[in-house]
ModelCIF file with pLDDT and N, C-alpha, C, O atoms, coordinates in Angstrom:
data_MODEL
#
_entry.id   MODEL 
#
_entity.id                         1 
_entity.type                       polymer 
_entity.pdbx_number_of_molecules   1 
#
_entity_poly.entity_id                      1 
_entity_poly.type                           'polypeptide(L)' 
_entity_poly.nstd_linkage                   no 
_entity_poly.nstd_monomer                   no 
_entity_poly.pdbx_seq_one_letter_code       
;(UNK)(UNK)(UNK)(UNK)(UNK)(UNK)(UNK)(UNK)(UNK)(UNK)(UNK)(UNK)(UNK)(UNK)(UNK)(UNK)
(UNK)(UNK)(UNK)(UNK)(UNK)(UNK)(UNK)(UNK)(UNK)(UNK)(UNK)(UNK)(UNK)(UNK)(UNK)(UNK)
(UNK)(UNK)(UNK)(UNK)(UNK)(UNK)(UNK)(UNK)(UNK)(UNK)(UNK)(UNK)
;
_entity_poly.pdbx_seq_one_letter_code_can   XXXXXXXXXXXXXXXXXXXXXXXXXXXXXXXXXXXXXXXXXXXX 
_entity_poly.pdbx_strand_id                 A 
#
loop_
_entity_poly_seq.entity_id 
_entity_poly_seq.num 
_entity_poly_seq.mon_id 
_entity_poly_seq.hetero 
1 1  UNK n 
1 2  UNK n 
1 3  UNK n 
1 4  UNK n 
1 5  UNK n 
1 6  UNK n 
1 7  UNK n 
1 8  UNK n 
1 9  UNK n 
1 10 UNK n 
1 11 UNK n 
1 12 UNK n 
1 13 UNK n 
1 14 UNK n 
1 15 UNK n 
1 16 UNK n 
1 17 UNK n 
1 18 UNK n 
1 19 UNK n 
1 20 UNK n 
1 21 UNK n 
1 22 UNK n 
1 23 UNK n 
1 24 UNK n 
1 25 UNK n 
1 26 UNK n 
1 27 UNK n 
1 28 UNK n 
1 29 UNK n 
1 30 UNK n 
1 31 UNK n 
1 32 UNK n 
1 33 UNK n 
1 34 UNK n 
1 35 UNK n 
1 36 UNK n 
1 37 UNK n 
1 38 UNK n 
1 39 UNK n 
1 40 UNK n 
1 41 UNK n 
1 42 UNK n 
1 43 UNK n 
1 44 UNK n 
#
_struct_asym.id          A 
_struct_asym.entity_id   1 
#
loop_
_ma_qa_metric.id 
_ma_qa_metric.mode 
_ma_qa_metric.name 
_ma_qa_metric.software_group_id 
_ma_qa_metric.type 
1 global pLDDT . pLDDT 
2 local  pLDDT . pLDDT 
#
_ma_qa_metric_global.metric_id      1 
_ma_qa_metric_global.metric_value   95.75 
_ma_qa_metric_global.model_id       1 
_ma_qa_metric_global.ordinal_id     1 
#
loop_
_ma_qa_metric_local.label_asym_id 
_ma_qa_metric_local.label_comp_id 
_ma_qa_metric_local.label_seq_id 
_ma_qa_metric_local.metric_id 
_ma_qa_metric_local.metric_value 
_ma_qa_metric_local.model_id 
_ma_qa_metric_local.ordinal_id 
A UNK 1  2 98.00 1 1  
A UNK 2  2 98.00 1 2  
A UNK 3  2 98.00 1 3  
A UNK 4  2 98.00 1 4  
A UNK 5  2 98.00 1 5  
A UNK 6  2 97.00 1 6  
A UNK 7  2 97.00 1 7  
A UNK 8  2 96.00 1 8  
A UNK 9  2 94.00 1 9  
A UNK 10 2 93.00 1 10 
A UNK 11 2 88.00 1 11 
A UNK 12 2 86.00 1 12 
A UNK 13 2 89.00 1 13 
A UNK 14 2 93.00 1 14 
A UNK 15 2 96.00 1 15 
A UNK 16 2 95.00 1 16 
A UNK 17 2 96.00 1 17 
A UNK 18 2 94.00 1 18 
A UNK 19 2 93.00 1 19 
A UNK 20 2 93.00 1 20 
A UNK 21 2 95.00 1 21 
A UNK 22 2 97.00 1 22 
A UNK 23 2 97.00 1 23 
A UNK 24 2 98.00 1 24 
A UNK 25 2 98.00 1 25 
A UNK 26 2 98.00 1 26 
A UNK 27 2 98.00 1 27 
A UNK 28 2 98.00 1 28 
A UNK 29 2 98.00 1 29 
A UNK 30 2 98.00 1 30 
A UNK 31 2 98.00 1 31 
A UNK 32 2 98.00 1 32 
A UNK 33 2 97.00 1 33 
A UNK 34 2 98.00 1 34 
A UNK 35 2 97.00 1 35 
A UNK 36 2 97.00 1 36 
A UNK 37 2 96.00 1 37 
A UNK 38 2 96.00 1 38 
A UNK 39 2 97.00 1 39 
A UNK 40 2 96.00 1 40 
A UNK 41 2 94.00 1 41 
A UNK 42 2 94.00 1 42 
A UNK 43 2 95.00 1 43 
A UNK 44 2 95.00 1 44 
#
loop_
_atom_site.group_PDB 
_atom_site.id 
_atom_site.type_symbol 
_atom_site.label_atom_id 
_atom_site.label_alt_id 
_atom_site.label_comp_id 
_atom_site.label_asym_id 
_atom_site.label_entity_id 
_atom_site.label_seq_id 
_atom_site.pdbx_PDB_ins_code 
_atom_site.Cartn_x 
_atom_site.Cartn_y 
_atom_site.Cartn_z 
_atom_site.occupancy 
_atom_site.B_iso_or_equiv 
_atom_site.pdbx_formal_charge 
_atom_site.auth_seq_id 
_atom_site.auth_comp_id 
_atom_site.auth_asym_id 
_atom_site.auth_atom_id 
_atom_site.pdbx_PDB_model_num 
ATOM 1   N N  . UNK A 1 1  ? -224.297 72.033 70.661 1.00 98.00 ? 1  UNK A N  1 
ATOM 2   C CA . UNK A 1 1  ? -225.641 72.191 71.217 1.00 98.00 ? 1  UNK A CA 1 
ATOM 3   C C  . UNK A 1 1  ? -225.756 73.481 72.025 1.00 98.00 ? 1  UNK A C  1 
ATOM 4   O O  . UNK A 1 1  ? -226.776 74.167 72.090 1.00 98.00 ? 1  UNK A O  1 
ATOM 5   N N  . UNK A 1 2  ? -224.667 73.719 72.596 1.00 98.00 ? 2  UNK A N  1 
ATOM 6   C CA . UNK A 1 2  ? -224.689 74.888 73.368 1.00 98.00 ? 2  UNK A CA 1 
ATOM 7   C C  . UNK A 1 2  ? -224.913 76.677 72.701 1.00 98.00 ? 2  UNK A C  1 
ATOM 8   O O  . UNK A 1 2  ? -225.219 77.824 73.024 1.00 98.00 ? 2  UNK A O  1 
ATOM 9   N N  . UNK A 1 3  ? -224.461 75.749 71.498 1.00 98.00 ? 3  UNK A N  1 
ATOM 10  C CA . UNK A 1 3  ? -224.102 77.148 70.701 1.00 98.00 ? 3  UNK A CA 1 
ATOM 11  C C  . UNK A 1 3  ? -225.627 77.605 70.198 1.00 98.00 ? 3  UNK A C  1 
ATOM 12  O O  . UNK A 1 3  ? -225.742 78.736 69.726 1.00 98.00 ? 3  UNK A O  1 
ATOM 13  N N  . UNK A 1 4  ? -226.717 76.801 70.284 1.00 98.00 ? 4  UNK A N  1 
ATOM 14  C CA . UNK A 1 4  ? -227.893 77.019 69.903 1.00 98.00 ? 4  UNK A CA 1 
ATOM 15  C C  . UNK A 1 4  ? -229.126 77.638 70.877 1.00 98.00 ? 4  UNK A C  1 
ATOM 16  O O  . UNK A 1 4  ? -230.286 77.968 70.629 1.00 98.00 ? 4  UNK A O  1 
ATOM 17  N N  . UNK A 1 5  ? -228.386 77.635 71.987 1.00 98.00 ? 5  UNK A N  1 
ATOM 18  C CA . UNK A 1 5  ? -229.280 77.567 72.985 1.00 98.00 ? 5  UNK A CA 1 
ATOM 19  C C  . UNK A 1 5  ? -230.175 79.163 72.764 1.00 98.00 ? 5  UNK A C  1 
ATOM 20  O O  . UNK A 1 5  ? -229.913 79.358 71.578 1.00 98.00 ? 5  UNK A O  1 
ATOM 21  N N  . UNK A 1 6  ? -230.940 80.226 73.147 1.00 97.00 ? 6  UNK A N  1 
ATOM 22  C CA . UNK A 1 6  ? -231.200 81.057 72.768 1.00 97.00 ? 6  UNK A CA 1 
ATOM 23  C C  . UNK A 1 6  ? -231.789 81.940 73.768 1.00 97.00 ? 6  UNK A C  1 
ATOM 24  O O  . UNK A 1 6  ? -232.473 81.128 74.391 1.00 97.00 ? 6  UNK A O  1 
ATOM 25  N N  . UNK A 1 7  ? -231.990 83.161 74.378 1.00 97.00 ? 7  UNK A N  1 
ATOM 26  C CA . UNK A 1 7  ? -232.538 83.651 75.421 1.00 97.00 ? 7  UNK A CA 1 
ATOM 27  C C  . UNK A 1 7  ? -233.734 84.730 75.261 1.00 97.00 ? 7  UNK A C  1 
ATOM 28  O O  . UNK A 1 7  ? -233.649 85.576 74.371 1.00 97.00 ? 7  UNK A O  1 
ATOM 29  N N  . UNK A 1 8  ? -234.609 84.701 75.946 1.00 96.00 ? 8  UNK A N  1 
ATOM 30  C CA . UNK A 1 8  ? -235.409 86.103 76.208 1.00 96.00 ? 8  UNK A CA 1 
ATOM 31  C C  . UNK A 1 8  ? -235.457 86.353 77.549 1.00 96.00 ? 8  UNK A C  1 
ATOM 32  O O  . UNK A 1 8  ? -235.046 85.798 78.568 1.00 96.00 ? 8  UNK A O  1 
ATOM 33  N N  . UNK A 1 9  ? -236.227 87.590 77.200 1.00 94.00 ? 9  UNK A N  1 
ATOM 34  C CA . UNK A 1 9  ? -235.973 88.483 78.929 1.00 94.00 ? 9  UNK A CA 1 
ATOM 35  C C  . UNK A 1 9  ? -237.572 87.998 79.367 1.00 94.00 ? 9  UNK A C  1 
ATOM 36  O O  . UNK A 1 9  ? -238.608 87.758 78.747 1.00 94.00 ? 9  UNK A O  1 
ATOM 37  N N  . UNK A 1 10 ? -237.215 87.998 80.565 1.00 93.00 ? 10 UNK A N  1 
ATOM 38  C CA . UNK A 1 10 ? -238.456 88.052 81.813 1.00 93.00 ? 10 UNK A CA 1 
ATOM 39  C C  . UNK A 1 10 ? -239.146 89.175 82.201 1.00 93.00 ? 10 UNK A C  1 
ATOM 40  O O  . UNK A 1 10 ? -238.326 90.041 82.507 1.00 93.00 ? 10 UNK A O  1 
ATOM 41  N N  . UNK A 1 11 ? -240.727 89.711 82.380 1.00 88.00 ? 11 UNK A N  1 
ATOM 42  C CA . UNK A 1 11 ? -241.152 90.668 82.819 1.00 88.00 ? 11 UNK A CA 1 
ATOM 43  C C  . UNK A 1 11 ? -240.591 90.801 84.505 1.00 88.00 ? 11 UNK A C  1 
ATOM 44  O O  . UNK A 1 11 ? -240.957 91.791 85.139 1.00 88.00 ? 11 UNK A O  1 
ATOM 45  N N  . UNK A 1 12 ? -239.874 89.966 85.046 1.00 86.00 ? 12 UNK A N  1 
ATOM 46  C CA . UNK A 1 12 ? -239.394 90.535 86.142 1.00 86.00 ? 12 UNK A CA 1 
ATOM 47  C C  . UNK A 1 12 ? -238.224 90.773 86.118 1.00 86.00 ? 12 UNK A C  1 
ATOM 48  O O  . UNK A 1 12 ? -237.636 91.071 87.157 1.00 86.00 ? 12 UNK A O  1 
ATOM 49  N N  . UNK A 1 13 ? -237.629 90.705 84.995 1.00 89.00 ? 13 UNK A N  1 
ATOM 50  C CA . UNK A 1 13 ? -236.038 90.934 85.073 1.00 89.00 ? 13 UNK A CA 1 
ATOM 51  C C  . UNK A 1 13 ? -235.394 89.718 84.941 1.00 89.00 ? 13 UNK A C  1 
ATOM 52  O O  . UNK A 1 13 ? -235.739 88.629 85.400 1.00 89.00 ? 13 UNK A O  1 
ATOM 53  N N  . UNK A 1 14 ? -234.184 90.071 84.105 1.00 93.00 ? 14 UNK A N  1 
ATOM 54  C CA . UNK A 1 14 ? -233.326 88.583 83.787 1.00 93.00 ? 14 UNK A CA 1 
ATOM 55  C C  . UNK A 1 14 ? -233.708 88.063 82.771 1.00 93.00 ? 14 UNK A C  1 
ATOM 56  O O  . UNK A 1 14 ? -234.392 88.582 81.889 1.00 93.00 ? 14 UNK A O  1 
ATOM 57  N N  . UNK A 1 15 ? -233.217 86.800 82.829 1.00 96.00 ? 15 UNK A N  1 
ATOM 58  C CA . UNK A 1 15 ? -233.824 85.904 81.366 1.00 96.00 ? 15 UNK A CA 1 
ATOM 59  C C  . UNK A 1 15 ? -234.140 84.832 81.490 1.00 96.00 ? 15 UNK A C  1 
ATOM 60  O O  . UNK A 1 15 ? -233.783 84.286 82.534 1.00 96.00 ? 15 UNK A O  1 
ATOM 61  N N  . UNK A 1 16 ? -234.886 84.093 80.573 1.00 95.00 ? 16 UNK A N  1 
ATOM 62  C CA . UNK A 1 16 ? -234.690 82.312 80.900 1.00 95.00 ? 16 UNK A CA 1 
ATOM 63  C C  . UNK A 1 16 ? -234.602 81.854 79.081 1.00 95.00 ? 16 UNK A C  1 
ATOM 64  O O  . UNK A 1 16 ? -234.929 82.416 78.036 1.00 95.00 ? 16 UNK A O  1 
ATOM 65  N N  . UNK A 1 17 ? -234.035 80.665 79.409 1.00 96.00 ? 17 UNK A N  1 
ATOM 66  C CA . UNK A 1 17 ? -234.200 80.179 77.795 1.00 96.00 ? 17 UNK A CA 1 
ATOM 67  C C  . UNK A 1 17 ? -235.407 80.461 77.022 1.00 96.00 ? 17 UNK A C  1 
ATOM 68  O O  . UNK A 1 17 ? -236.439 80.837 77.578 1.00 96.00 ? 17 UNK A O  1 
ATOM 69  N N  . UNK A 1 18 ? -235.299 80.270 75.577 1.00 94.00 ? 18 UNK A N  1 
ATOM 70  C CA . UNK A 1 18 ? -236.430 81.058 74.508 1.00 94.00 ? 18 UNK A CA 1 
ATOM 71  C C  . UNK A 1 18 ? -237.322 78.984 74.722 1.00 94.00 ? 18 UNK A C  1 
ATOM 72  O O  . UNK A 1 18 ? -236.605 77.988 74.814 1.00 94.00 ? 18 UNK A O  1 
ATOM 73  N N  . UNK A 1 19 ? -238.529 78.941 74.738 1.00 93.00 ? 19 UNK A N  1 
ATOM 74  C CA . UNK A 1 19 ? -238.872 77.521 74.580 1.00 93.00 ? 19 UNK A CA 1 
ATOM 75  C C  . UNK A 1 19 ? -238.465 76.653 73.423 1.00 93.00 ? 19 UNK A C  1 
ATOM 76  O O  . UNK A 1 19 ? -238.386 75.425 73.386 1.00 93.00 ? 19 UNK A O  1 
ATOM 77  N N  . UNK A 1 20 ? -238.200 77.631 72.387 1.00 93.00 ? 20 UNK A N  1 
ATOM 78  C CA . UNK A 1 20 ? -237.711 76.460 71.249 1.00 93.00 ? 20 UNK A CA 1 
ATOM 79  C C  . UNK A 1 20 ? -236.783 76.404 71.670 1.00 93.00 ? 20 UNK A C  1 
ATOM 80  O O  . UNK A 1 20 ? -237.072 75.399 72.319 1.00 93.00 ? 20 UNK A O  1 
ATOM 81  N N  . UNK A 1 21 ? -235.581 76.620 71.996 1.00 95.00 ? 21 UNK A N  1 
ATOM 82  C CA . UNK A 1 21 ? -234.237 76.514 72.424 1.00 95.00 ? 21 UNK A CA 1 
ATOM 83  C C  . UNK A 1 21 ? -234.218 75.507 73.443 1.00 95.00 ? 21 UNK A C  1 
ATOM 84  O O  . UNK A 1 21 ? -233.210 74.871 73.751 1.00 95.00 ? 21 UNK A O  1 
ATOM 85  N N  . UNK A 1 22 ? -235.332 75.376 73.953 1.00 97.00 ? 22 UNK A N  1 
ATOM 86  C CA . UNK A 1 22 ? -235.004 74.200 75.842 1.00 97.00 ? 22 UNK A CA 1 
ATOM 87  C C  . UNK A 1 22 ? -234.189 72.857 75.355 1.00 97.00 ? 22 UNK A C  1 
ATOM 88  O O  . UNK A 1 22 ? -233.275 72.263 75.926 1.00 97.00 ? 22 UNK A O  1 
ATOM 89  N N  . UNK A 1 23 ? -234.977 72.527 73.829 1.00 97.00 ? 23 UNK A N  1 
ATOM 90  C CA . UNK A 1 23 ? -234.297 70.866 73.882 1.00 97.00 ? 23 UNK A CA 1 
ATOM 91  C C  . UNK A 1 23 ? -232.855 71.010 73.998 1.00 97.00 ? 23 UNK A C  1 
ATOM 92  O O  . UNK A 1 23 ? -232.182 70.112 74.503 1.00 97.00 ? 23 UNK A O  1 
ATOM 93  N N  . UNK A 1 24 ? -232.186 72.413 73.430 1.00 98.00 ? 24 UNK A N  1 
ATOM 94  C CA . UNK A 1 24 ? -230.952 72.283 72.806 1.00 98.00 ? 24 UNK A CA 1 
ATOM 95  C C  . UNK A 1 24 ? -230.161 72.766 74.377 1.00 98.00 ? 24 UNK A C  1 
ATOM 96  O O  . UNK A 1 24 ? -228.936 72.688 74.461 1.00 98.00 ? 24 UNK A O  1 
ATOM 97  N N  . UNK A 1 25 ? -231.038 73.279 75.617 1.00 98.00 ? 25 UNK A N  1 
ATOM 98  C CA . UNK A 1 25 ? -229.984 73.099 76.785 1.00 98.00 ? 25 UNK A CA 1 
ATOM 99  C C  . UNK A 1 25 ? -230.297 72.233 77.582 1.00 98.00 ? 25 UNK A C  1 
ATOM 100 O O  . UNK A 1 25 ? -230.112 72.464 78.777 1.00 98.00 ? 25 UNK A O  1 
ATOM 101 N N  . UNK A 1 26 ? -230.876 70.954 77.158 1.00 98.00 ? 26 UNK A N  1 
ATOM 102 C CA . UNK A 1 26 ? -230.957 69.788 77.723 1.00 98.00 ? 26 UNK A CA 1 
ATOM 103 C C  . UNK A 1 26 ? -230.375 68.968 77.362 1.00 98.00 ? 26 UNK A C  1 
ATOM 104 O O  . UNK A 1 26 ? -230.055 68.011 78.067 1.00 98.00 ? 26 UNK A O  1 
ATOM 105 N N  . UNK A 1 27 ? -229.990 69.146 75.835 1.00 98.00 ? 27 UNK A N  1 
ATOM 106 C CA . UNK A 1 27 ? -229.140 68.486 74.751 1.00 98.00 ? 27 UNK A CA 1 
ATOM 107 C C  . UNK A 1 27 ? -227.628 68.237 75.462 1.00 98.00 ? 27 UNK A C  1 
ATOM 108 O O  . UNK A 1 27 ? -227.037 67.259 75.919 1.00 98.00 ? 27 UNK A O  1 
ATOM 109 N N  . UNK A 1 28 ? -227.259 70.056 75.253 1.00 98.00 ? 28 UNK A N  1 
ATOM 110 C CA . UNK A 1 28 ? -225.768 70.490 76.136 1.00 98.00 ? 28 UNK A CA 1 
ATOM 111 C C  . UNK A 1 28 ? -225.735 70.084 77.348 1.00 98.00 ? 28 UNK A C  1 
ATOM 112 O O  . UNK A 1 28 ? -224.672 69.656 77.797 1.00 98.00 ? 28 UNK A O  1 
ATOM 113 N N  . UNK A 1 29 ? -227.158 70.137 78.322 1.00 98.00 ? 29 UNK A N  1 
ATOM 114 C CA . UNK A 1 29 ? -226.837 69.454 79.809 1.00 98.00 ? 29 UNK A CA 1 
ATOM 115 C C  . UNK A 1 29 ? -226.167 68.161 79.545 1.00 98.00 ? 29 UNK A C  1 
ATOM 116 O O  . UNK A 1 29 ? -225.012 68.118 79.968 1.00 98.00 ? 29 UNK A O  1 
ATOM 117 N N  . UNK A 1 30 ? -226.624 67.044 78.923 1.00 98.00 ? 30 UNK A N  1 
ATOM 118 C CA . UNK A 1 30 ? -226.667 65.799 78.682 1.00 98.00 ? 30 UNK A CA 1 
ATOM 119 C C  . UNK A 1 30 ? -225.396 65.250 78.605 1.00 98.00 ? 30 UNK A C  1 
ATOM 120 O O  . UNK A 1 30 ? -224.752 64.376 79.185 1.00 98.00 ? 30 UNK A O  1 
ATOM 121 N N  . UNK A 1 31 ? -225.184 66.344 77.359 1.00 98.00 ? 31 UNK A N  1 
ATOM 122 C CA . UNK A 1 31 ? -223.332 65.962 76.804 1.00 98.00 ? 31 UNK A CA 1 
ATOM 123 C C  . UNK A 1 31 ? -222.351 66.367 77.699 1.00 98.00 ? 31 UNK A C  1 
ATOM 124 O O  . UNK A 1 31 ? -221.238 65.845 77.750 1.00 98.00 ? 31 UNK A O  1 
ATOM 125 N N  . UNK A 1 32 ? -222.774 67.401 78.500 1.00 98.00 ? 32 UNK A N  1 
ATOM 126 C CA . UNK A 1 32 ? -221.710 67.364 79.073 1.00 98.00 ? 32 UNK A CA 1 
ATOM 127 C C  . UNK A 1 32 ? -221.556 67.413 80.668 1.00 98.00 ? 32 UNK A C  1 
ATOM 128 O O  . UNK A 1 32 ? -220.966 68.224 81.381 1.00 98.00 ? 32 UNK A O  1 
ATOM 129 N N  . UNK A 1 33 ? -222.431 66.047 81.037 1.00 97.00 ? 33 UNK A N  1 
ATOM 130 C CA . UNK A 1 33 ? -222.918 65.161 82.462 1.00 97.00 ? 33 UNK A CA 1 
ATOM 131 C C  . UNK A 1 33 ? -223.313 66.284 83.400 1.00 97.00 ? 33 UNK A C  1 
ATOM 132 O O  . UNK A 1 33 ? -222.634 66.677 84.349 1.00 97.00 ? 33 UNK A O  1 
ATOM 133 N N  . UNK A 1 34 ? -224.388 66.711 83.054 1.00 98.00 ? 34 UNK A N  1 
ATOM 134 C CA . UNK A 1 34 ? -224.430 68.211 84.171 1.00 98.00 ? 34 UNK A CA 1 
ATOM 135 C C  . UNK A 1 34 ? -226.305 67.796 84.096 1.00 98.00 ? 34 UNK A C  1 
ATOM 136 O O  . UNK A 1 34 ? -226.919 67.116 83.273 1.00 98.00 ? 34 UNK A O  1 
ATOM 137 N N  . UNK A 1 35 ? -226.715 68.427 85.139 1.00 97.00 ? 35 UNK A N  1 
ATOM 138 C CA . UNK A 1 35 ? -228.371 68.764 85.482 1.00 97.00 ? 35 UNK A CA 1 
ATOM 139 C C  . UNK A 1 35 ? -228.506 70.047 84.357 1.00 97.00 ? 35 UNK A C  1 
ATOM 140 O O  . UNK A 1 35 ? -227.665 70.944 84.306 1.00 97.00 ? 35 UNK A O  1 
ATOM 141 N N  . UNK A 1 36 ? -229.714 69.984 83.455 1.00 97.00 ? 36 UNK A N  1 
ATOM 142 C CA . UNK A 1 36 ? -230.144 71.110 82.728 1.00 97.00 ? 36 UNK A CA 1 
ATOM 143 C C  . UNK A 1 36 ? -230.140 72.392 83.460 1.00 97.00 ? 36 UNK A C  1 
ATOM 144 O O  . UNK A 1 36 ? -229.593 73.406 83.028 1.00 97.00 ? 36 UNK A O  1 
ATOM 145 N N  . UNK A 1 37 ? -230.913 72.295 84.842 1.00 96.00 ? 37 UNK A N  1 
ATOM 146 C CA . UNK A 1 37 ? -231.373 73.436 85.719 1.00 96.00 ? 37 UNK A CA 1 
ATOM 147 C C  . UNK A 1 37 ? -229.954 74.063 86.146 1.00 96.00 ? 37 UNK A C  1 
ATOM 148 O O  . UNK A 1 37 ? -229.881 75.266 86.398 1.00 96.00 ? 37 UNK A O  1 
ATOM 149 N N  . UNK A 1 38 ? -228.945 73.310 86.214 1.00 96.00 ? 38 UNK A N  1 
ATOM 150 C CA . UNK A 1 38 ? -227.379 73.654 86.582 1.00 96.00 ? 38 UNK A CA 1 
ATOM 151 C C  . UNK A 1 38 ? -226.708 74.530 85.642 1.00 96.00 ? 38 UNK A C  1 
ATOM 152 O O  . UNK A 1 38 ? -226.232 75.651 85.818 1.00 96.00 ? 38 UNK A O  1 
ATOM 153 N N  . UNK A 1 39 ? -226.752 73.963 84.839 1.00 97.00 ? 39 UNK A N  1 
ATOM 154 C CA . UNK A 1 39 ? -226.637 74.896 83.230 1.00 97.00 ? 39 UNK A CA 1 
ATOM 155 C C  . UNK A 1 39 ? -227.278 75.983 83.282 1.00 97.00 ? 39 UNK A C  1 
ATOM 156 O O  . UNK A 1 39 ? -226.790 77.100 83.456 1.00 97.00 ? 39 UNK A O  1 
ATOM 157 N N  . UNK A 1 40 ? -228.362 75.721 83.139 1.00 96.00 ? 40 UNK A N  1 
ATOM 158 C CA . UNK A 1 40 ? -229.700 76.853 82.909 1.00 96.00 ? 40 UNK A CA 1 
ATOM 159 C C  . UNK A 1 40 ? -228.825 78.460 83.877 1.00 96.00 ? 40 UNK A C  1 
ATOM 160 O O  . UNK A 1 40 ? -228.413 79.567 83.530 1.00 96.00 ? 40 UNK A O  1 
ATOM 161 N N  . UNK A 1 41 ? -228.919 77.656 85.212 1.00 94.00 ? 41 UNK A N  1 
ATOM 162 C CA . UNK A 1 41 ? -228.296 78.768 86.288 1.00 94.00 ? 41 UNK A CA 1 
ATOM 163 C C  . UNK A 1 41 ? -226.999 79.460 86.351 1.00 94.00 ? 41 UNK A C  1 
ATOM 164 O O  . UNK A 1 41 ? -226.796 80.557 86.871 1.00 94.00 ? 41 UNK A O  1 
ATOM 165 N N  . UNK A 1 42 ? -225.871 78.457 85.579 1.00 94.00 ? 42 UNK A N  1 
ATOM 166 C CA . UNK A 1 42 ? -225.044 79.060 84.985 1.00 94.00 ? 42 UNK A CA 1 
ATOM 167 C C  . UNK A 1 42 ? -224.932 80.345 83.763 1.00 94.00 ? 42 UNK A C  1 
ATOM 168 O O  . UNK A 1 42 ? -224.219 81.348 83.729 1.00 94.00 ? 42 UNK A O  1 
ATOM 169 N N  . UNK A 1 43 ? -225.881 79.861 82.886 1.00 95.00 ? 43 UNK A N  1 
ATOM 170 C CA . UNK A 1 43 ? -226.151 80.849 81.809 1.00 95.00 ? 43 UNK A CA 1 
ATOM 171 C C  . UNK A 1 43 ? -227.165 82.290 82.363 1.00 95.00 ? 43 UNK A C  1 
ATOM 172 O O  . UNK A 1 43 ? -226.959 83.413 81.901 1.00 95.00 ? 43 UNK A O  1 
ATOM 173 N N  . UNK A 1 44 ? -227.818 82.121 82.989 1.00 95.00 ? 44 UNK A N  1 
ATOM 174 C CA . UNK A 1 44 ? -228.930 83.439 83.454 1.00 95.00 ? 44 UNK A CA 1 
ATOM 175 C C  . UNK A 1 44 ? -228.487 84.497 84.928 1.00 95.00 ? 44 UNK A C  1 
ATOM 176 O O  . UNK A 1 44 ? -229.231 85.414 85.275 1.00 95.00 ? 44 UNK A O  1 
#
């Protein structure tokens, strides 16, 4: 799941997940007992 996840950039800088991609880092949050937003902050 993780491997799907996908990114774009922010007009302020940085990135956040692409929206089709969200299910798949909520997916990876899930599996592997973590908060999405925890993940999320790990990856960006």
């Amino acid at each position: 799941s993780l491997g799907n996840i996908v990114f774009e950039p922010e007009e302020a800088g940085g990135v956040t997940v692409d929206g089709a991609s969200m299910g798949w880092l909520k997916a990876a949050a899930g599996q592997f007992g973590v908060q999405p937003d925890d993940l999320l902050s790990c990856l960006i």
